[in-house]
Protein backbone atom coordinates (compact mmCIF):
# COMPACT_ATOMS: atom_id res chain seq x y z
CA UNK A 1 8.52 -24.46 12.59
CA UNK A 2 6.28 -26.19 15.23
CA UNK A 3 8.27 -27.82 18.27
CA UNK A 4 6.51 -29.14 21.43
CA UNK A 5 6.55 -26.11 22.91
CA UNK A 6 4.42 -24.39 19.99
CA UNK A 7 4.84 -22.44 17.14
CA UNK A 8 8.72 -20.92 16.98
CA UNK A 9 8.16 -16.47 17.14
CA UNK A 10 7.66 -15.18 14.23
CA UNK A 11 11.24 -12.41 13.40
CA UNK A 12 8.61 -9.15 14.48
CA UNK A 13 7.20 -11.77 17.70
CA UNK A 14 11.02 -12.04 18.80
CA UNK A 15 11.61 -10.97 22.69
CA UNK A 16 13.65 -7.59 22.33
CA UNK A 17 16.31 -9.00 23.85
CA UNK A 18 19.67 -11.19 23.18
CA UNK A 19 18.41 -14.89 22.92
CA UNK A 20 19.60 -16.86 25.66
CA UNK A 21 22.92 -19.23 25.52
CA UNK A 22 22.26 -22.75 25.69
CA UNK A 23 22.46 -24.84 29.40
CA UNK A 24 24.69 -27.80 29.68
CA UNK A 25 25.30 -30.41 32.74
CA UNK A 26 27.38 -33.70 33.90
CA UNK A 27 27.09 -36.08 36.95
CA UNK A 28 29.38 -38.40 37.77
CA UNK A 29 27.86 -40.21 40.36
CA UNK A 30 28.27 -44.09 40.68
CA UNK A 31 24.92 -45.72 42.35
CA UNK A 32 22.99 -42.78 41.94
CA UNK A 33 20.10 -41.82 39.77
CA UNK A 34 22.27 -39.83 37.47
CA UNK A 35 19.11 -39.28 35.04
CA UNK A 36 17.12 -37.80 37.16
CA UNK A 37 19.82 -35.36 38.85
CA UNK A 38 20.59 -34.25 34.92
CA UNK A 39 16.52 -33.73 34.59
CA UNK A 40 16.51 -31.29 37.91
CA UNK A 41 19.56 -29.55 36.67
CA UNK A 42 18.44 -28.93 33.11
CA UNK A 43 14.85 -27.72 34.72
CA UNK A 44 17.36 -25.06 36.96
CA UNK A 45 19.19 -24.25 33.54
CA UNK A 46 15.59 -23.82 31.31
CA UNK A 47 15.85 -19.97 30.70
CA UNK A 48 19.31 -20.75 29.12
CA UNK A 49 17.23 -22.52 26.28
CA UNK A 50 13.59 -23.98 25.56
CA UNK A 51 13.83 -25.61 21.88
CA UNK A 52 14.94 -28.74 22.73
CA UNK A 53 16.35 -30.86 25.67
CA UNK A 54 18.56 -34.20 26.00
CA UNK A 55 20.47 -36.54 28.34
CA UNK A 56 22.73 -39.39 27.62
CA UNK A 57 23.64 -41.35 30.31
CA UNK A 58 26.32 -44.28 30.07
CA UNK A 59 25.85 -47.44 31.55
CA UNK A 60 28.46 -50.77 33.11
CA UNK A 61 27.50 -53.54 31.70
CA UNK A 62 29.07 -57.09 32.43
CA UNK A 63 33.03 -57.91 31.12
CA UNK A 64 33.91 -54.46 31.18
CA UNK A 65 31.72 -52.66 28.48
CA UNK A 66 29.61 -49.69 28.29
CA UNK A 67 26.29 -48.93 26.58
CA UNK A 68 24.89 -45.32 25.89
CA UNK A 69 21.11 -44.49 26.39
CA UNK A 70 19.55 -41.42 24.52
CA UNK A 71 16.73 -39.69 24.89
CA UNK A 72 16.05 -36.11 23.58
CA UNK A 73 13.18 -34.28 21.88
CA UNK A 74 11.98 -30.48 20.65
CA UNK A 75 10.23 -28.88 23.57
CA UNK A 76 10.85 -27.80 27.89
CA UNK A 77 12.71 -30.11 29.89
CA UNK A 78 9.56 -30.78 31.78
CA UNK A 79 7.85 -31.64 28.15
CA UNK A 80 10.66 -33.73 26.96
CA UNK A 81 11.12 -36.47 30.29
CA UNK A 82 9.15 -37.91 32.22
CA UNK A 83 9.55 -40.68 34.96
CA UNK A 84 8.59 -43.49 32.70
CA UNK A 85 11.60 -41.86 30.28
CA UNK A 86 13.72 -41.35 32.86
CA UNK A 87 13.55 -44.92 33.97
CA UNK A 88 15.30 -45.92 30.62
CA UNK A 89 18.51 -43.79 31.36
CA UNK A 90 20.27 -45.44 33.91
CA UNK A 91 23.63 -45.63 34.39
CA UNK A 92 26.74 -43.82 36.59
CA UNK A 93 27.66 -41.06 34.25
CA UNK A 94 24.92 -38.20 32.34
CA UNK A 95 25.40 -34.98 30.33
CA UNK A 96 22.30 -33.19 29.69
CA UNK A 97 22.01 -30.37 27.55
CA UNK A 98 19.01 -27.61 26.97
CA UNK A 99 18.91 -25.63 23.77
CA UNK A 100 18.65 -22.38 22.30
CA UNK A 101 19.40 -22.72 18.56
CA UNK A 102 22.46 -20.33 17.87
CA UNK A 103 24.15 -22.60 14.58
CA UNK A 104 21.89 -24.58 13.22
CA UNK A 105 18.89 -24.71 12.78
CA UNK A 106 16.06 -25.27 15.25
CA UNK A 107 15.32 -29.42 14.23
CA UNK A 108 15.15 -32.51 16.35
CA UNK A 109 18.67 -33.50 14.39
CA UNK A 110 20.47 -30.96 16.08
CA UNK A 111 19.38 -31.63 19.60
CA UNK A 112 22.04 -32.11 22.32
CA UNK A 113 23.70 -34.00 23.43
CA UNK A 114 25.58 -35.02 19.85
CA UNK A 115 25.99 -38.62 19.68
CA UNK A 116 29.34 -40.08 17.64
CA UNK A 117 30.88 -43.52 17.87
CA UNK A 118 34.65 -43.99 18.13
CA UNK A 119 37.18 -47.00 18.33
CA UNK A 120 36.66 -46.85 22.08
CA UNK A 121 32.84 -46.35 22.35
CA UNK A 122 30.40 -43.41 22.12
CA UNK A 123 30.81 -39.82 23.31
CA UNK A 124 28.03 -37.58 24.31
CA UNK A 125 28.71 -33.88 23.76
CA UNK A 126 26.62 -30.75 25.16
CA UNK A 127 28.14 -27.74 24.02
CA UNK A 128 27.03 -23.76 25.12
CA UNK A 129 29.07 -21.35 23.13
CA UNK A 130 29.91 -20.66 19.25
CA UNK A 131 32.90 -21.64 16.90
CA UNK A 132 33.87 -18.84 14.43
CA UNK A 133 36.03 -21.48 12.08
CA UNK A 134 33.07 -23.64 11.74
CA UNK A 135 33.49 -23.13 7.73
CA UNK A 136 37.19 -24.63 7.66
CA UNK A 137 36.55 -27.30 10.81
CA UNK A 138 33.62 -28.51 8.43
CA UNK A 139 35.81 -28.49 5.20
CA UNK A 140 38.66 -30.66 7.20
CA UNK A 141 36.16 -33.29 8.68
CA UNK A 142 34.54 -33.63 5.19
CA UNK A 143 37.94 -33.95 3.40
CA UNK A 144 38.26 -37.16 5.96
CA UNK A 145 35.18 -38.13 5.08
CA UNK A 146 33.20 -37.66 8.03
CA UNK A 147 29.75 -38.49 8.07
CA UNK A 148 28.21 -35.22 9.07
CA UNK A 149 24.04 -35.57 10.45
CA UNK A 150 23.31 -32.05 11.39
CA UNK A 151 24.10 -28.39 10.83
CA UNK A 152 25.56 -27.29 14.30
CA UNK A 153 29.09 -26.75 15.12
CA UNK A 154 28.79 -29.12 18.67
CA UNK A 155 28.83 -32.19 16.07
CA UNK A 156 31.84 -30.73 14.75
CA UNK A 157 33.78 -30.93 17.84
CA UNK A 158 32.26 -34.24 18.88
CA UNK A 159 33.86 -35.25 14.98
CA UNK A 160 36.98 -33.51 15.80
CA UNK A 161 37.51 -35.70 18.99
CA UNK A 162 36.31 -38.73 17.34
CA UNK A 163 39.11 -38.53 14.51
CA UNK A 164 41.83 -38.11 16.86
CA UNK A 165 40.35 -40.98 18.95
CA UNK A 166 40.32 -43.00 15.86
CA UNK A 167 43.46 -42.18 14.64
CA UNK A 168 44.91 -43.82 17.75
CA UNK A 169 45.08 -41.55 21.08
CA UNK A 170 43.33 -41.77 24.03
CA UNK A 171 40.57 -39.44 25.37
CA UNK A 172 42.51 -36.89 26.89
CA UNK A 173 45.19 -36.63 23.61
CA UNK A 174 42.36 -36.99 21.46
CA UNK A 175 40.23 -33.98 23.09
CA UNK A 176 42.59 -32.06 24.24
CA UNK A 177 44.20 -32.42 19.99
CA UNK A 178 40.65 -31.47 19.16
CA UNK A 179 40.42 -28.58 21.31
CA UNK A 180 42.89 -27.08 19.64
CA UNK A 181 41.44 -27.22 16.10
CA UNK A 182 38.19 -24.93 17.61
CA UNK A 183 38.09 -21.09 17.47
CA UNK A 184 35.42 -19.22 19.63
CA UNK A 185 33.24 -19.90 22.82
CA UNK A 186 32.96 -23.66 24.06
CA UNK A 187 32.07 -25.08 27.26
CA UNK A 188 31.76 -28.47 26.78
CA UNK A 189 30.72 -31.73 29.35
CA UNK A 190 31.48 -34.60 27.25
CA UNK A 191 30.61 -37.68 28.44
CA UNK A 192 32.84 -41.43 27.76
CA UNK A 193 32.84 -44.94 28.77
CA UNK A 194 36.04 -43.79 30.72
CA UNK A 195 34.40 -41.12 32.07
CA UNK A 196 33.02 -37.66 32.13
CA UNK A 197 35.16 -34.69 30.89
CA UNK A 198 34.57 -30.59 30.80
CA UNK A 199 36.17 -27.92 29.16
CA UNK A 200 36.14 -24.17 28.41
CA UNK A 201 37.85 -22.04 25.29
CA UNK A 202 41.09 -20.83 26.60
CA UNK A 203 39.13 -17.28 27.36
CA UNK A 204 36.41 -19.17 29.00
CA UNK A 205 33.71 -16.90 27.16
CA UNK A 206 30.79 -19.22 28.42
CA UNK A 207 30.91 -20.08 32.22
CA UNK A 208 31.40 -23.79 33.27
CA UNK A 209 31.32 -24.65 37.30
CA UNK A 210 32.42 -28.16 39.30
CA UNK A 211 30.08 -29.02 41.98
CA UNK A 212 30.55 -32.17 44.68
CA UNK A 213 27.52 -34.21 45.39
CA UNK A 214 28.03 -36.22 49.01
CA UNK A 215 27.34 -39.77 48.33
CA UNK A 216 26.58 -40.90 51.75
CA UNK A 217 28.11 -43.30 54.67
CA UNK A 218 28.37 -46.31 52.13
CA UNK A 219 30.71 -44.09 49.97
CA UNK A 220 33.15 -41.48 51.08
CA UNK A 221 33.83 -40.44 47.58
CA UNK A 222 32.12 -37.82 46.42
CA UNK A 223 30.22 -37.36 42.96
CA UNK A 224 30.94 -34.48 40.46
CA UNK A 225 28.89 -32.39 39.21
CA UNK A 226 29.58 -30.11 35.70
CA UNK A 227 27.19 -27.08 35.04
CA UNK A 228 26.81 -24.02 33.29
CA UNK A 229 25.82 -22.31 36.10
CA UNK A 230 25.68 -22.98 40.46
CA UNK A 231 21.90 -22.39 40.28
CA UNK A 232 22.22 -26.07 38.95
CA UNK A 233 23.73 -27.37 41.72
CA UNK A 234 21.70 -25.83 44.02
CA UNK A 235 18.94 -27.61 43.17
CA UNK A 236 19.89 -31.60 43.34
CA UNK A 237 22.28 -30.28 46.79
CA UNK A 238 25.38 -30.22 45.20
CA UNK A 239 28.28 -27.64 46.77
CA UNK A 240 29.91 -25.48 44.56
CA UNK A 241 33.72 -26.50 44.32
CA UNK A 242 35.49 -23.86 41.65
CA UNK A 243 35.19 -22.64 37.97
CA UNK A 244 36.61 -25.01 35.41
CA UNK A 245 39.45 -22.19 34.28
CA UNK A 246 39.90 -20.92 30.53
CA UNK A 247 42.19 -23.20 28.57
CA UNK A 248 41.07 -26.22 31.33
CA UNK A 249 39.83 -29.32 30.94
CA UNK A 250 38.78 -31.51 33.54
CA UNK A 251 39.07 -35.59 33.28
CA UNK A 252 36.63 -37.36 36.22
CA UNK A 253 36.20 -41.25 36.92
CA UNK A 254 36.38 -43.28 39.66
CA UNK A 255 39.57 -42.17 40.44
CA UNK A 256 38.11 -38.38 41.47
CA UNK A 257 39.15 -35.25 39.21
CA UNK A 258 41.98 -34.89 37.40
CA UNK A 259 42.79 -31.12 35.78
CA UNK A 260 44.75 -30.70 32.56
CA UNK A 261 45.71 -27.44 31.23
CA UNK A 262 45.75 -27.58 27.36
CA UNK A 263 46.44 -23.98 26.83
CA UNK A 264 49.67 -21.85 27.80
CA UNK A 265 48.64 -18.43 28.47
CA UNK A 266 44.87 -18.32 28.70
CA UNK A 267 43.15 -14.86 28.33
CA UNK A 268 40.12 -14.96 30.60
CA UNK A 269 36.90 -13.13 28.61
CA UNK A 270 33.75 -13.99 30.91
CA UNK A 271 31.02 -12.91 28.53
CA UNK A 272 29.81 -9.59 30.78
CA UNK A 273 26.11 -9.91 29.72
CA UNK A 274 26.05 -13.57 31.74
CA UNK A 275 26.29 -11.68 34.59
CA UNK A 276 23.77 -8.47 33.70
CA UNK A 277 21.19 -10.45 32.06
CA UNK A 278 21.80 -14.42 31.17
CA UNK A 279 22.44 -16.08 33.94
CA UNK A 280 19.89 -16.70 37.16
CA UNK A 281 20.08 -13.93 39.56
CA UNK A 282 20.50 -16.78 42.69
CA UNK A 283 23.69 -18.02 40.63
CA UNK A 284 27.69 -16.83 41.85
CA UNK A 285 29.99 -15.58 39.64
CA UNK A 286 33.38 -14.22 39.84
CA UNK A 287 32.80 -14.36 43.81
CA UNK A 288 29.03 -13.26 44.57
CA UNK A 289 25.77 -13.58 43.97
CA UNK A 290 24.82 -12.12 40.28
CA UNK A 291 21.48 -10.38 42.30
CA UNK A 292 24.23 -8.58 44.12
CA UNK A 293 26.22 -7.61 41.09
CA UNK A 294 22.63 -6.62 39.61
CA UNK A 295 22.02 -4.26 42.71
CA UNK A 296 25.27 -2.64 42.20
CA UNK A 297 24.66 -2.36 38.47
CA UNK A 298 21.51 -0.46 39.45
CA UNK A 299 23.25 1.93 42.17
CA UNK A 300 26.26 2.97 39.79
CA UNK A 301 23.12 3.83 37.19
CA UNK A 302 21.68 6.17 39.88
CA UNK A 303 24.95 7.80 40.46
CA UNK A 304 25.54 8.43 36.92
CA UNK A 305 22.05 9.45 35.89
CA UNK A 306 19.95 11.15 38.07
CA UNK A 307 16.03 12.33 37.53
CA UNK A 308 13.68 13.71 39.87
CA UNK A 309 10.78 11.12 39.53
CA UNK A 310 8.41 9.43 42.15
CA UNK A 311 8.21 5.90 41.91
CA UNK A 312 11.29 3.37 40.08
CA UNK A 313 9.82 0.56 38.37
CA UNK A 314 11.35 -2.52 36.76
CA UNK A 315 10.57 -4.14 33.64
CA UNK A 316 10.65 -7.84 35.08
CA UNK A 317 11.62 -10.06 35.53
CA UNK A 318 15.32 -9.25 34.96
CA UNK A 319 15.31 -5.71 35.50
CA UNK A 320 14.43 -5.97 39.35
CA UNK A 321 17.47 -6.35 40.93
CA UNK A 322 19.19 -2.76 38.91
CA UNK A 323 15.91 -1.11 39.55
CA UNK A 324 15.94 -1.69 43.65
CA UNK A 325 19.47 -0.64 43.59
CA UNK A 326 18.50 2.29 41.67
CA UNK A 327 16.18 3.02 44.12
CA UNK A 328 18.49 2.36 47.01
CA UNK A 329 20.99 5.51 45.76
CA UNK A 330 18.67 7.20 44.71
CA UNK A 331 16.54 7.48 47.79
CA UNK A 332 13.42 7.21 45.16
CA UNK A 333 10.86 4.67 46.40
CA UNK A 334 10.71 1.34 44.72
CA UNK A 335 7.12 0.13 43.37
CA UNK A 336 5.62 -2.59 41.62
CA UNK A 337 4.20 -0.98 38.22
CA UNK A 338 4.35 -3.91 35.81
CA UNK A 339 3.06 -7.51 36.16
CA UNK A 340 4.45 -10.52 34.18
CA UNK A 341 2.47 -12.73 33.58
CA UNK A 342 4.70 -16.00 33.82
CA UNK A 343 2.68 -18.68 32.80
CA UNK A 344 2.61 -17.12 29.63
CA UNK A 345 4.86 -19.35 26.45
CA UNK A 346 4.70 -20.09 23.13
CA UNK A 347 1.03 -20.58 21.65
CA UNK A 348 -0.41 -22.06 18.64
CA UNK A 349 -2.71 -19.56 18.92
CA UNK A 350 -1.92 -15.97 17.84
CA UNK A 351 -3.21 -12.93 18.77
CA UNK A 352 -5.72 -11.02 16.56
CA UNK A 353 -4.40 -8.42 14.95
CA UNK A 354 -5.93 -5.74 17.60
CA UNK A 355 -4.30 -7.15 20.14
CA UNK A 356 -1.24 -7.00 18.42
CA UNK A 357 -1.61 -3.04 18.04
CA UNK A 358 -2.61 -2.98 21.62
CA UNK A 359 0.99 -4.16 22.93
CA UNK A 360 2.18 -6.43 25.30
CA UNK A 361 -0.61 -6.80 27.65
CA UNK A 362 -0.07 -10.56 27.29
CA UNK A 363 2.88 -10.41 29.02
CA UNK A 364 3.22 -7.40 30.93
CA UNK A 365 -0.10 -5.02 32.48
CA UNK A 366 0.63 -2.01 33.91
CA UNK A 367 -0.83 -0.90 37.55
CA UNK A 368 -2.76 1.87 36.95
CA UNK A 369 -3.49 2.49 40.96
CA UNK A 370 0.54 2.79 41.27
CA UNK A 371 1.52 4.56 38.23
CA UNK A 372 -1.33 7.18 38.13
CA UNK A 373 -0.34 10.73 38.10
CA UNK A 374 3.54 9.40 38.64
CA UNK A 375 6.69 10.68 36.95
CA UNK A 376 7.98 7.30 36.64
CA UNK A 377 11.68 5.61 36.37
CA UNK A 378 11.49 2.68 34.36
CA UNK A 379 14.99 0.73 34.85
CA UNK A 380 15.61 -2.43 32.43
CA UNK A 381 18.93 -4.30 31.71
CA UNK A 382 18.89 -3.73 27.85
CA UNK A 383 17.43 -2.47 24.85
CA UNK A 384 18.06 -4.34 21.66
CA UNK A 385 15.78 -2.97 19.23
CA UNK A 386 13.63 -0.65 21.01
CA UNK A 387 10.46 -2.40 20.03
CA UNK A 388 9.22 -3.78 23.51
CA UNK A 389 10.56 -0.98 24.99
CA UNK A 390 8.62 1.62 23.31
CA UNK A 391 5.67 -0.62 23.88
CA UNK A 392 5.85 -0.46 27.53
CA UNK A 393 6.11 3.07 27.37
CA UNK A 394 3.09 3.49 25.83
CA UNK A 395 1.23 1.02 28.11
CA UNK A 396 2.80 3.19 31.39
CA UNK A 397 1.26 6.40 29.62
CA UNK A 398 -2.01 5.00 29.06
CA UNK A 399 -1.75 3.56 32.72
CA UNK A 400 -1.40 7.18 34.06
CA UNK A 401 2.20 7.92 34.37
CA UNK A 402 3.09 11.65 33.69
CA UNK A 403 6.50 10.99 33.11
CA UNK A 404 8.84 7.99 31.26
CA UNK A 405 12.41 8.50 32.31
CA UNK A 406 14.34 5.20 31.07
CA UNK A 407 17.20 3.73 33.00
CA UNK A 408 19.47 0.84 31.13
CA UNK A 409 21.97 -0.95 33.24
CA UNK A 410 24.08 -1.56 30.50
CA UNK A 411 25.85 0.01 27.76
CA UNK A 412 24.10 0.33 24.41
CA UNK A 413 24.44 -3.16 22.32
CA UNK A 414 26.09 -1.75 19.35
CA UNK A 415 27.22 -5.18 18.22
CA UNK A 416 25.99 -8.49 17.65
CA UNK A 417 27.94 -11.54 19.27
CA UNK A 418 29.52 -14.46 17.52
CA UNK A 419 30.02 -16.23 20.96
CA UNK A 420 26.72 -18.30 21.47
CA UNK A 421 24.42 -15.10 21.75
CA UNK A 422 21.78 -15.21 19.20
CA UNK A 423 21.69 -10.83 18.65
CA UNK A 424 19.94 -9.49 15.75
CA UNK A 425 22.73 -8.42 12.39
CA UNK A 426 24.13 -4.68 13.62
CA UNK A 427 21.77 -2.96 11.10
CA UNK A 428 18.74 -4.26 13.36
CA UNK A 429 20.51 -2.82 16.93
CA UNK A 430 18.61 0.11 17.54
CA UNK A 431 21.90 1.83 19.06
CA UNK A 432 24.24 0.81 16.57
CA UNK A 433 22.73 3.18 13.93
CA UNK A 434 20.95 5.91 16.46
CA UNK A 435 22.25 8.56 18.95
CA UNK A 436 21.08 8.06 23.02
CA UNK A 437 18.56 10.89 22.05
CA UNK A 438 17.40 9.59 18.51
CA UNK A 439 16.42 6.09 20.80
CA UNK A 440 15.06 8.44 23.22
CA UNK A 441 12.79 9.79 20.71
CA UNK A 442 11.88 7.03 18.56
CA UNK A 443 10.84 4.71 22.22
CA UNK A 444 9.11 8.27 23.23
CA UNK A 445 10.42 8.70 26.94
CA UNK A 446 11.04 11.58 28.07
CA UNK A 447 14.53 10.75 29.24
CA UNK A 448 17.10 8.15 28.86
CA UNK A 449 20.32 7.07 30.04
CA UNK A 450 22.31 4.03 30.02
CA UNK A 451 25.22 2.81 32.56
CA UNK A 452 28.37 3.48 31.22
CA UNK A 453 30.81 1.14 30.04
CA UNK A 454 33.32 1.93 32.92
CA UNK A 455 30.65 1.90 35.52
CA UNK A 456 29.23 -1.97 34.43
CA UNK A 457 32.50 -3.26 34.74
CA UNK A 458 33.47 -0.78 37.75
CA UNK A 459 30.76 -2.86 39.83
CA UNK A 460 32.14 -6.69 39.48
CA UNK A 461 34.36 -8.33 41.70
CA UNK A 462 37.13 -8.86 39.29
CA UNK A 463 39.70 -7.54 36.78
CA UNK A 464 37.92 -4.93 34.08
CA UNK A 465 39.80 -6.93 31.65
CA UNK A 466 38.96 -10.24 32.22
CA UNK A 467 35.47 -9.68 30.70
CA UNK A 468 34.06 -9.76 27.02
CA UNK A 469 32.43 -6.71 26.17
CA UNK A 470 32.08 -6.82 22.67
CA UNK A 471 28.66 -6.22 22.22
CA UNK A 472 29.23 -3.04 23.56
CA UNK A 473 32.26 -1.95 21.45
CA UNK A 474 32.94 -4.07 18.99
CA UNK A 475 36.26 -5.18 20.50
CA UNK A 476 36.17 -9.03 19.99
CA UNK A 477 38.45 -11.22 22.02
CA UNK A 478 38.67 -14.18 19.18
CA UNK A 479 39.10 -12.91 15.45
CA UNK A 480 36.29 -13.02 13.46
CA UNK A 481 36.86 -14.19 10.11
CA UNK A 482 35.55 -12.00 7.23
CA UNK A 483 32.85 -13.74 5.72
CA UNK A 484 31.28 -14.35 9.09
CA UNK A 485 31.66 -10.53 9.97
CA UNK A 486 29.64 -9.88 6.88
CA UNK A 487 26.94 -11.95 7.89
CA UNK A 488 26.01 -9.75 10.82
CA UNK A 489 28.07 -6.29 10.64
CA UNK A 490 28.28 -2.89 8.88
CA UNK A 491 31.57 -3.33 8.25
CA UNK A 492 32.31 0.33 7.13
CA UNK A 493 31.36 1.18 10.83
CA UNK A 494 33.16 -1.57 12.87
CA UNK A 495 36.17 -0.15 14.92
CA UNK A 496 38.96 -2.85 14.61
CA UNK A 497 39.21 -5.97 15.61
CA UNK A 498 41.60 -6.62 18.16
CA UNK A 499 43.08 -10.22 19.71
């Protein structure tokens, strides 16, 4: 339907590539303009999600209460605020949220942050991830005749925490009771009168980060700072503290930060495809720089699959960082073959059907001085379903280039996700139903290789096994429940699933 941002892509418009996760952020920050810090974050958080954009912020008011402003709207961040909005929005304590519709649909209802009342006041909840029990969490919070507004499964934990609230516990029994009602991926900054909380799934599937914010002379204290990634902090000059940890949840008011641990044995599952395509390249995970993990994504390719070839390429903007390190090992010089175009978004206005047969030259054009009479390695983090992919192909031929050899820094996506990755059903994953040389053939390079599963999680920093990698074997960390595995899988060709 139409948003702010123009018309939503049509299903054969869609970028070839998983959809992003959604962005969420909290600031605790007493005196400060916590609106505007929550804008700046959510504008460093933007490629996590462009359909809508919120904040909440919660304000002191005289005798001890608390009143909750709301603002959020269909659209960018920079669409959805502006000063004049951002001037009604004061208060001590924000959570902003920017979306990328992964349950429910994409409607100004189901905007973030979700809004529900409670004996002791209103929560704000932004929420990146996906619950797989959202059919029986629904049923129960119906049965107790909840008054559900919207079709996502973030009101259903805001619900969840408001019936516990309501039936007489405090915010941390009440969340932390709620919590444990939820199956699947949720990273959560919840905001209270009593103060601003955040939380992760006990195998922390989406990432969550604590930043500290100096206040000044007047106030030793420092502020806190919640975000789905560092890149947020970065920008309003926040320092990077720690991770919140799978199974944590953090409690911060003007007392500082307080750390509960609601689960016994967490099982840390870092969704792996944060770190090779979501996230920014300038953010840190698991203890560097996701450019750097990038880079050594792209040297382990090289070693693994070797071509003779002239120039590597990227497809950009998130295949750079693979292709230089490609590059590196290889000893094959790095070039600039395709521009983006960056300026370019949604459009009311669609392209004739000509151009549509023509490719991607909105988007993407081709050097033809570089890539003339070149055999040329094109390196890109992905391929979903091959359709961008064998457009670019075409457009390096046409440019000049003798030779396409493909280079993917990641395993082939066999599976979809049910963790707060919007991936086409399995039957629409090009290498879920086609051999390496079948997708070869059908994308019409003249070679192609991907990085092997071992080798992606050979270059991080951390344990192989504290990583989901389901998309790339089917091997999902939470259970899926049946009727949800039909929705997206060939079930006859699923391995099993395993806890």
């Amino acid at each position: 339907m139409p948003t702010a941002a123009g018309l939503a892509p049509q299903l054969g418009d869609r970028a070839d590539k998983p959809e992003e996760a959604c962005g969420v952020f909290g600031v605790y920050a007493p005196g400060e303009d916590v609106a505007t810090l929550t804008y700046f974050g959510l504008y460093a958080l933007q490629h996590r999600g462009q359909e809508s954009a919120g904040i909440a912020t919660f304000d002191t008011l005289g005798a001890g209460s608390t009143r909750i402003c709301v603002h959020k709207e269909m659209g960018l961040v920079s669409q959805v605020f502006t000063d004049a909005i951002l001037k009604t929005l004061p208060g001590h304590l924000a959570v902003g949220h920017t979306r990328y519709s992964t349950t429910g649909s994409s409607r100004i209802a189901n905007a973030q942050p979700a809004i529900v009342e409670t004996r002791l006041g209103a929560l704000a909840l932004a929420h990146n991830g996906n619950l797989v029990n959202t059919t029986d969490l629904r049923t129960q919070l119906e049965q107790q005749q909840c008054d559900l507004k919207t079709t996502t499964d973030s009101e259903l934990i805001a619900l969840a925490i408001a019936q516990e609230v309501n039936s007489g516990k405090d915010w941390l029994e009440g969340a932390i009771s709620a919590f444990n009602q939820c199956r699947g991926a949720f990273s959560l900054v919840i905001g209270t009168p009593a103060g601003l909380m955040g939380s992760r799934d006990p195998n922390g599937i989406r990432p969550l980060v604590i930043g500290t914010l100096s206040q000044g002379e007047l106030n030793q204290a420092p502020a806190y700072v919640l975000a789905s990634e560092t890149c947020a902090l970065d920008i309003i000059g926040a320092d990077y503290l720690r991770d919140v940890e799978p199974g944590e949840m953090v409690w911060i008011t003007e007392a500082g930060l307080a750390s509960f641990h609601w689960v016994a044995q967490p099982q840390p599952k870092l969704c792996i495809f944060e770190m090779i395509y979501f996230a920014r390249p300038d953010s840190w995970m698991q203890g560097e720089s996701l450019y750097s993990y990038r880079l050594h994504l792209g040297r382990q390719l090289a070693r693994e699959s070797s071509v003779d070839a002239d120039i590597v390429i990227a497809v950009p903007d998130s295949g750079v960082p693979a292709a230089i390190g490609f590059s590196q090992e290889s000893g094959i010089p790095y070039a600039e073959g395709l521009i983006k175009n960056r300026y370019v978004g949604r459009t009311f206005i669609q392209p004739t059907q000509s151009m549509r047969e023509k490719g991607i030259r909105m988007k993407l054009n081709p050097l033809r001085d570089v890539l003339q009479g070149k055999r040329v390695v094109l390196v890109d983090d992905s391929i979903v379903r091959g359709t961008t992919s064998r457009k670019i192909v075409k457009a390096l031929r046409e440019a000049g280039a003798t030779e396409v050899h493909m280079r993917i820094s990641s395993p082939p996506v066999t599976h979809p996700c049910f963790y707060g990755i919007d991936t086409d059903n399995q039957d629409q994953l090009i290498a879920a139903t086609r051999s390496v040389a079948e997708i070869a053939q059908q994308i019409e390079v003249d070679s192609l290789a991907y990085l092997s599963e071992a080798g992606m999680l050979k270059a991080t920093q951390d344990n192989p096994e504290h990583f989901c990698t389901a998309c790339f074997n089917g091997r999902y960390p939470v259970p899926v429940p049946e009727p949800l595995q039909r929705s997206k899988l060939i079930l006859e060709k699923i391995p099993a699933m395993t806890v």
